[in-house]
Protein backbone atom coordinates (compact mmCIF):
# COMPACT_ATOMS: atom_id res chain seq x y z
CA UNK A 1 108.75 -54.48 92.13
CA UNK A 2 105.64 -56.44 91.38
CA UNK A 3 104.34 -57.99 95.08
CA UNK A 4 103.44 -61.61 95.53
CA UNK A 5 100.39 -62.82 94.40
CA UNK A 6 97.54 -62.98 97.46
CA UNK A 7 96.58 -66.60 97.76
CA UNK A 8 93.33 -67.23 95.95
CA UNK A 9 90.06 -68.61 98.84
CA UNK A 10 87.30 -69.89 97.59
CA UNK A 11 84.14 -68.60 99.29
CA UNK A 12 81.96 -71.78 99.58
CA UNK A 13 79.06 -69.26 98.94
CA UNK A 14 78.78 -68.65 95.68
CA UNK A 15 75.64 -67.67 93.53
CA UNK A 16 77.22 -69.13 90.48
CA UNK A 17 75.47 -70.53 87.95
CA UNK A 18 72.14 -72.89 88.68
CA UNK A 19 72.15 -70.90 92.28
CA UNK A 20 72.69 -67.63 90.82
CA UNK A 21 68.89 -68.58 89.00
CA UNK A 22 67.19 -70.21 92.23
CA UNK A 23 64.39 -68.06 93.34
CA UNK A 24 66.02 -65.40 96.16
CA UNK A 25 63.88 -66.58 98.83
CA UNK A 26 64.34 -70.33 98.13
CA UNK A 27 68.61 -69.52 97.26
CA UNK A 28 69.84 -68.96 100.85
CA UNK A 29 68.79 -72.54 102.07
CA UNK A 30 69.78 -73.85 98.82
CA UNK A 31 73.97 -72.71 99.98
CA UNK A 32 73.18 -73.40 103.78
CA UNK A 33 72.44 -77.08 102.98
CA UNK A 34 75.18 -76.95 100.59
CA UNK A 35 73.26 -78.46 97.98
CA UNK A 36 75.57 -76.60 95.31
CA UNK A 37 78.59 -78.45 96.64
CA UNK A 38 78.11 -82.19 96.61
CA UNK A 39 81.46 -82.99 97.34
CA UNK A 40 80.11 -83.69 100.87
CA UNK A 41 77.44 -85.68 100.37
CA UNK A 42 79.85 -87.75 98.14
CA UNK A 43 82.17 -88.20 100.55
CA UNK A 44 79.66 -88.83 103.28
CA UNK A 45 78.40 -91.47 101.26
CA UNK A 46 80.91 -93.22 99.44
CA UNK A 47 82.29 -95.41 102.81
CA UNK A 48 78.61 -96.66 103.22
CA UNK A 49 78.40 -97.55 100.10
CA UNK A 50 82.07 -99.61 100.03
CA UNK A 51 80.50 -101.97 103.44
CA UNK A 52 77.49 -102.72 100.76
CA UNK A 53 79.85 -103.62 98.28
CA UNK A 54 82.12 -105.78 99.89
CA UNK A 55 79.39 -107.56 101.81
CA UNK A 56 78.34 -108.47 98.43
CA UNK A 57 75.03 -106.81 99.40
CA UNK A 58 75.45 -105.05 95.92
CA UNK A 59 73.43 -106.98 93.79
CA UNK A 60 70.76 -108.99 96.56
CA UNK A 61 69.85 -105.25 98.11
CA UNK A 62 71.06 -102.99 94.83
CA UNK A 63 68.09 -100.68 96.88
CA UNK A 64 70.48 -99.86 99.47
CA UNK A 65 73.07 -97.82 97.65
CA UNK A 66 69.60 -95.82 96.43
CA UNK A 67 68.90 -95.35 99.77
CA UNK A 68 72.18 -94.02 101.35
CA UNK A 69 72.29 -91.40 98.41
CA UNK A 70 69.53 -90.11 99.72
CA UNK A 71 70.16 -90.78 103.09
CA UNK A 72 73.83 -88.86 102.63
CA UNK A 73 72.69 -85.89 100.92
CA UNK A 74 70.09 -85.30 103.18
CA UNK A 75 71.96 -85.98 106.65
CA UNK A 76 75.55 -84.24 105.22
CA UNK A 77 72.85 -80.95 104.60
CA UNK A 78 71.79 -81.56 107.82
CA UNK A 79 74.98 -81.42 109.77
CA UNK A 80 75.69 -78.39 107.56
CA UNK A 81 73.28 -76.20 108.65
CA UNK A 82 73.87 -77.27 113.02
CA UNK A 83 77.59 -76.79 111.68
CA UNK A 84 76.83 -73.31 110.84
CA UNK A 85 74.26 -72.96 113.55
CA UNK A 86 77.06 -73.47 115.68
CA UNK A 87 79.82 -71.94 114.09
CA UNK A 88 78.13 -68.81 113.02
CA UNK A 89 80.15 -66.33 114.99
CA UNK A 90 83.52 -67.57 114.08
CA UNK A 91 82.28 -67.76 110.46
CA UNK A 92 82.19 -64.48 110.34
CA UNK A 93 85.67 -64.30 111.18
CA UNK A 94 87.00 -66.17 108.37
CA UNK A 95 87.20 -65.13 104.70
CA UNK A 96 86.01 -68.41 102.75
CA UNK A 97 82.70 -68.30 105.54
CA UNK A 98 81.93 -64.91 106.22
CA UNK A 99 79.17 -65.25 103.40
CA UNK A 100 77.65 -68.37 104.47
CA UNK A 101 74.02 -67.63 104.42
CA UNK A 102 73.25 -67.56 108.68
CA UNK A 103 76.84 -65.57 109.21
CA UNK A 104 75.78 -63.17 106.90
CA UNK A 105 72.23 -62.35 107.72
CA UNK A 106 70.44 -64.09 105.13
CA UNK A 107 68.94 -66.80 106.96
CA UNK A 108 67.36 -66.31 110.61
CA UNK A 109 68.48 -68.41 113.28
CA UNK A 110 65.04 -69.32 114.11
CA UNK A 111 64.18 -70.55 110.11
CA UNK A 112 67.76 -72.38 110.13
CA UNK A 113 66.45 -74.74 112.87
CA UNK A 114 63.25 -75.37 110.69
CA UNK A 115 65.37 -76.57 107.71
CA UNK A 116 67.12 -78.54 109.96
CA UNK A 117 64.43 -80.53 110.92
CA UNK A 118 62.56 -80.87 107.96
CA UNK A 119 66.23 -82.25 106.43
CA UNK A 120 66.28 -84.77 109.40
CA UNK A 121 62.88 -85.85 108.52
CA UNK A 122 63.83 -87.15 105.21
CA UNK A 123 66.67 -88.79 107.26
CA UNK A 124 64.18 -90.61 108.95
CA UNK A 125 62.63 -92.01 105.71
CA UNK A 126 65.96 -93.61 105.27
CA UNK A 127 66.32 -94.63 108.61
CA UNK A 128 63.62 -96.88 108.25
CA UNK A 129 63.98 -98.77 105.19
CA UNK A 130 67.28 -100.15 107.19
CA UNK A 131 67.77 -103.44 109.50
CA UNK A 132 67.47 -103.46 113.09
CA UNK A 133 71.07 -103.25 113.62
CA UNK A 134 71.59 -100.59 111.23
CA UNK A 135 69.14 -98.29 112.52
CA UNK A 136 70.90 -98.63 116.02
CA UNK A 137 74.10 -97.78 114.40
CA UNK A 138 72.83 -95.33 112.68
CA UNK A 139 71.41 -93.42 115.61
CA UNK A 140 74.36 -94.25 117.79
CA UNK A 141 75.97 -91.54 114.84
CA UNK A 142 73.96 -88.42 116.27
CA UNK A 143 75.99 -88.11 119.40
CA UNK A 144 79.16 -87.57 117.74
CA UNK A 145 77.70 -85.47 114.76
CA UNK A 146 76.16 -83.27 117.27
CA UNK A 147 79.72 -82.74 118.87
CA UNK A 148 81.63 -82.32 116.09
CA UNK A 149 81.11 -78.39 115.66
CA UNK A 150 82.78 -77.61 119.36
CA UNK A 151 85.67 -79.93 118.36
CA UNK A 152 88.03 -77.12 116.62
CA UNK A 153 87.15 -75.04 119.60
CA UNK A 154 89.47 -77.68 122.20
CA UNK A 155 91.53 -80.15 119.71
CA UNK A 156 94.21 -79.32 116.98
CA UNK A 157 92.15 -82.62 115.78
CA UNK A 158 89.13 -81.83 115.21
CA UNK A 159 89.71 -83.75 111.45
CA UNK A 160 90.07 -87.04 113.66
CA UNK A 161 86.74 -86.60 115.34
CA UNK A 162 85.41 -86.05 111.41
CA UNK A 163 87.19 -88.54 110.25
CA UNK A 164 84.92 -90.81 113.30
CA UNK A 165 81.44 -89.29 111.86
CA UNK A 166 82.23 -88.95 107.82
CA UNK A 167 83.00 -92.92 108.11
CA UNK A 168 80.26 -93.75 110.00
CA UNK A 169 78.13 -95.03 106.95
CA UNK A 170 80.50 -98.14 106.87
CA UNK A 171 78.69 -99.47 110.36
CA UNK A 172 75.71 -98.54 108.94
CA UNK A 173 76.07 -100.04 105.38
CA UNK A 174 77.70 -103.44 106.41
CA UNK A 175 74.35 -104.64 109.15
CA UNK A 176 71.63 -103.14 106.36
CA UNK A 177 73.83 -105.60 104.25
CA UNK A 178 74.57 -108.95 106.17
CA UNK A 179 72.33 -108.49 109.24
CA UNK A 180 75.38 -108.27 111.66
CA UNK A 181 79.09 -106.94 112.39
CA UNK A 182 82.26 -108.50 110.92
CA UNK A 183 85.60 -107.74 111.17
CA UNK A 184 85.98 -106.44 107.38
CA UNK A 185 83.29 -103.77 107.93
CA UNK A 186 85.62 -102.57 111.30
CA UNK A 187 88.50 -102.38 109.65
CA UNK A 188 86.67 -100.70 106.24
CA UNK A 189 85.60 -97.73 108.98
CA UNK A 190 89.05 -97.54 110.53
CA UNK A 191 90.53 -97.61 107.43
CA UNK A 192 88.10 -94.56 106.12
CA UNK A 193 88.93 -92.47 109.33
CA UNK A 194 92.42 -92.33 108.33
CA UNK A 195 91.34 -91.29 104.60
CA UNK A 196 89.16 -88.81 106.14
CA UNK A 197 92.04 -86.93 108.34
CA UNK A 198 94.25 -87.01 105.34
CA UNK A 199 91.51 -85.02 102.68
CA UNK A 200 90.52 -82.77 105.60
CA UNK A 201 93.70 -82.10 106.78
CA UNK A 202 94.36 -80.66 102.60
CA UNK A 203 90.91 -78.80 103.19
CA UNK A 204 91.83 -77.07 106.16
CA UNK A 205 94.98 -75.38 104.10
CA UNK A 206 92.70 -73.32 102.71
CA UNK A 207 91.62 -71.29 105.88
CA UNK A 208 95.12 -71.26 108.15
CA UNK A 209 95.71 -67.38 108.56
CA UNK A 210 92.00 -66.71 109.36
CA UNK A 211 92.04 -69.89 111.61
CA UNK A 212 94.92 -68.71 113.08
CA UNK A 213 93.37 -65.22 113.73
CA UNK A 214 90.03 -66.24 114.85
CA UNK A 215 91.76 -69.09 117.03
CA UNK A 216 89.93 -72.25 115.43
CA UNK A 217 92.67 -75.23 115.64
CA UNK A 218 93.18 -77.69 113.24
CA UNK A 219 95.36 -80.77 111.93
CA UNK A 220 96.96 -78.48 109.30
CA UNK A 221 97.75 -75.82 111.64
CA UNK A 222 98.98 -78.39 114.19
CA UNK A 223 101.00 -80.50 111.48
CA UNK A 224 102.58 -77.08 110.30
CA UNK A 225 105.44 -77.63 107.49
CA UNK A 226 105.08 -81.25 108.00
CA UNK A 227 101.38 -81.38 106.34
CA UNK A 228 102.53 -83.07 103.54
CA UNK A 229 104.03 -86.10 105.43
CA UNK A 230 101.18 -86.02 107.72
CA UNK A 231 98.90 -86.26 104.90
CA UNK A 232 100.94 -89.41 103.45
CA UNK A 233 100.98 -90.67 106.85
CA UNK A 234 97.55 -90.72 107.18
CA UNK A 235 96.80 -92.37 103.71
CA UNK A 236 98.72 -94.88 104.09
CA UNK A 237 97.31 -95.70 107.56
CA UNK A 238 94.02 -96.06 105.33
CA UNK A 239 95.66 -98.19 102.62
CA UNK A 240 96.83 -100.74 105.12
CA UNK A 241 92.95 -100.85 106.66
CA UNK A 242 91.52 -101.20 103.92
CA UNK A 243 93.78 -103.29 102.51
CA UNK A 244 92.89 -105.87 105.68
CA UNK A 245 89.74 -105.62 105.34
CA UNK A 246 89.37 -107.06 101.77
CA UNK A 247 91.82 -109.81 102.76
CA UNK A 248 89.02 -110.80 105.30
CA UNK A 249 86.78 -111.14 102.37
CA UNK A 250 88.97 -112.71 100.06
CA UNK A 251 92.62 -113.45 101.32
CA UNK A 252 94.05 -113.84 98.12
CA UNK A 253 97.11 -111.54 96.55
CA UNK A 254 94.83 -110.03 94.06
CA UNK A 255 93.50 -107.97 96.84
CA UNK A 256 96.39 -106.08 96.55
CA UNK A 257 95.64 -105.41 93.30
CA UNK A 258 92.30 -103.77 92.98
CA UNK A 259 93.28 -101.19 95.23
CA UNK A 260 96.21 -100.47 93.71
CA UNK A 261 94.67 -97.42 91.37
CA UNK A 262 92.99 -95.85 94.85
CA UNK A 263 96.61 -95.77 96.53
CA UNK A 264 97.84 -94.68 93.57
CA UNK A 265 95.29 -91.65 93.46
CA UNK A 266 96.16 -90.93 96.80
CA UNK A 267 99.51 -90.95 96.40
CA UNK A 268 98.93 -88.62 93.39
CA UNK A 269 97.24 -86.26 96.08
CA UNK A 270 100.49 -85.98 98.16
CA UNK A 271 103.23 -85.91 95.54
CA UNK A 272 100.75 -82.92 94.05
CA UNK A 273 100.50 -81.28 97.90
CA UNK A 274 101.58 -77.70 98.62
CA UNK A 275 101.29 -75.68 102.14
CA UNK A 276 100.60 -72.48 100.40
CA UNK A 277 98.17 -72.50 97.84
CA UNK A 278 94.81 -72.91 98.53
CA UNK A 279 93.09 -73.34 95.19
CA UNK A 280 95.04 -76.71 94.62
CA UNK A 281 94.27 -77.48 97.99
CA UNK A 282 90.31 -77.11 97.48
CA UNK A 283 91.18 -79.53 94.07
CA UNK A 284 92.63 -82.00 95.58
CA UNK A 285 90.14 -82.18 98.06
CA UNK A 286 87.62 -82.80 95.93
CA UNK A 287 89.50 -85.26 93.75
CA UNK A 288 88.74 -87.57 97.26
CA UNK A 289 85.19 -88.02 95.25
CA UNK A 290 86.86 -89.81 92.46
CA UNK A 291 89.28 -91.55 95.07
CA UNK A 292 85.96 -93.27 96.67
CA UNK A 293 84.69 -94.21 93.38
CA UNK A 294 88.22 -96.35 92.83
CA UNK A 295 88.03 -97.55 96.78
CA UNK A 296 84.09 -98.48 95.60
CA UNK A 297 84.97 -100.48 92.75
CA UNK A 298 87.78 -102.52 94.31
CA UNK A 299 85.07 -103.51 96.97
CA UNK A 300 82.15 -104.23 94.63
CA UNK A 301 84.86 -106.47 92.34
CA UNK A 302 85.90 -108.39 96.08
CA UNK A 303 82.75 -108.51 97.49
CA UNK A 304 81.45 -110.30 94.14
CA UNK A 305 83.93 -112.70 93.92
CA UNK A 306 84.04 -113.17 98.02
């Protein structure tokens, strides 16, 4: 009798392709900063970029989405490497880590720091090219970011406390916009934390048996056979936010209709959802990039006609 087929895990490691030709000295800070998976800095990015829109702060300050690019790439790298400064022990412990470049051995503790700093630097570029209010909001973020790491050490939701940091570019992006804080640009962030606990939740399906080994906790451990209707739960949560928040801009049924093809993606995502494969889990995850590029365009076509 044939046995079952092992579950495939992605190491998120790889020296594939344009890594595999990086220099070796210059390749293991290349994969700790994740710079070969932009998914991150994508998703870090994309709920900034949806306050710019819909303040209509698209077209006056078109400068600004330049700026959080940068600003997203650099920080998401940044909480990457204290992430794995942090978590290098239990990385070790899990399949899909064990390879990451400070787990393994291939970056000193002592040089990680250094790239962490110099990656906070160019934060600091971007830091100042923003408003007054902004740049408080924006360093009001540090606290939590710094926390997040212990979180799957004492929570089963440590994808809520993520959910609070990888949405925190929508109280950045609506004051660098309008000057201020308005109720659209809350309820775009609470709306994103939601999204944010749904696509994590699918990314943490890739790592339950080593999580469950090396005792990290997480939403899709905690939600157990009911991930899939957690996941829904949670993007729907997200569609009703952000649904209120464009109504704030422009209370008018068309609203309704602009965001129509991001629920629709999302609700792709779930119907699509399975517990025990981890491949289509890491796929679906990263479809979340093209599900902020719909989310981005039904802001940008409110905020312009708001």
């Amino acid at each position: 009798m044939t046995p079952p087929a092992t579950p495939t895990i992605t190491p998120d490691s790889e020296a594939r392709g344009l890594v595999g030709r990086l220099p070796a000295g210059v390749r293991p800070y290349w994969l700790l900063a994740r710079f070969d998976r932009p998914i991150g800095a994508w998703l870090l990015f994309w709920p900034g970029a949806w306050a710019i829109a819909l303040a209509g702060g698209t077209s006056p300050r078109w400068d600004l989405l330049a700026w959080f690019a940068l600003g997203s790439v650099a920080m998401r790298s940044a909480g990457c490497v204290f992430n794995d400064i942090v978590d290098r022990d239990l990385d070790r412990k899990v399949a899909r880590t064990a390879a990451r470049p400070l787990a393994s051995g291939a970056v000193s503790l002592k040089a990680a720091w250094a790239w962490l700093v110099a990656l906070c630097l160019v934060g600091l570029v971007v830091l100042v090219q923003l408003t007054g209010q902004a740049q408080i909001a924006a360093l009001a973020s540090l606290a939590p970011v710094a926390a997040y790491p212990y979180m799957k050490r004492i929570t089963w939701w440590p994808q809520a406390w993520l959910g609070l940091v990888f949405s925190w570019a929508a109280l950045v992006g609506w004051p660098a916009a309008t000057g201020g804080f308005q109720a659209a640009g809350l309820l775009l962030y609470a709306g994103s934390v939601a999204w944010v606990i749904g696509y994590d939740t699918i990314y943490a399906l890739q790592d339950l048996e080593d999580d469950a080994l090396a005792g990290v906790k997480s939403s899709a451990r905690a939600l157990g056979g009911q991930v899939r209707g957690g996941v829904a739960f949670c993007y729907a949560v997200a569609a009703l936010l952000w649904a209120a928040a464009l109504w704030q801009v422009r209370p008018q049924p068309v609203v309704l209709l602009v965001l129509a093809p991001a629920v629709l993606h999302l609700g792709w995502q779930v119907a699509r959802l399975r517990r025990d494969d981890p491949a289509l889990a890491l796929r679906l995850f990263r479809s979340n990039r093209f599900a902020g590029l719909l989310m981005f365009l039904a802001c940008l076509t409110v905020g312009a006609a708001g």
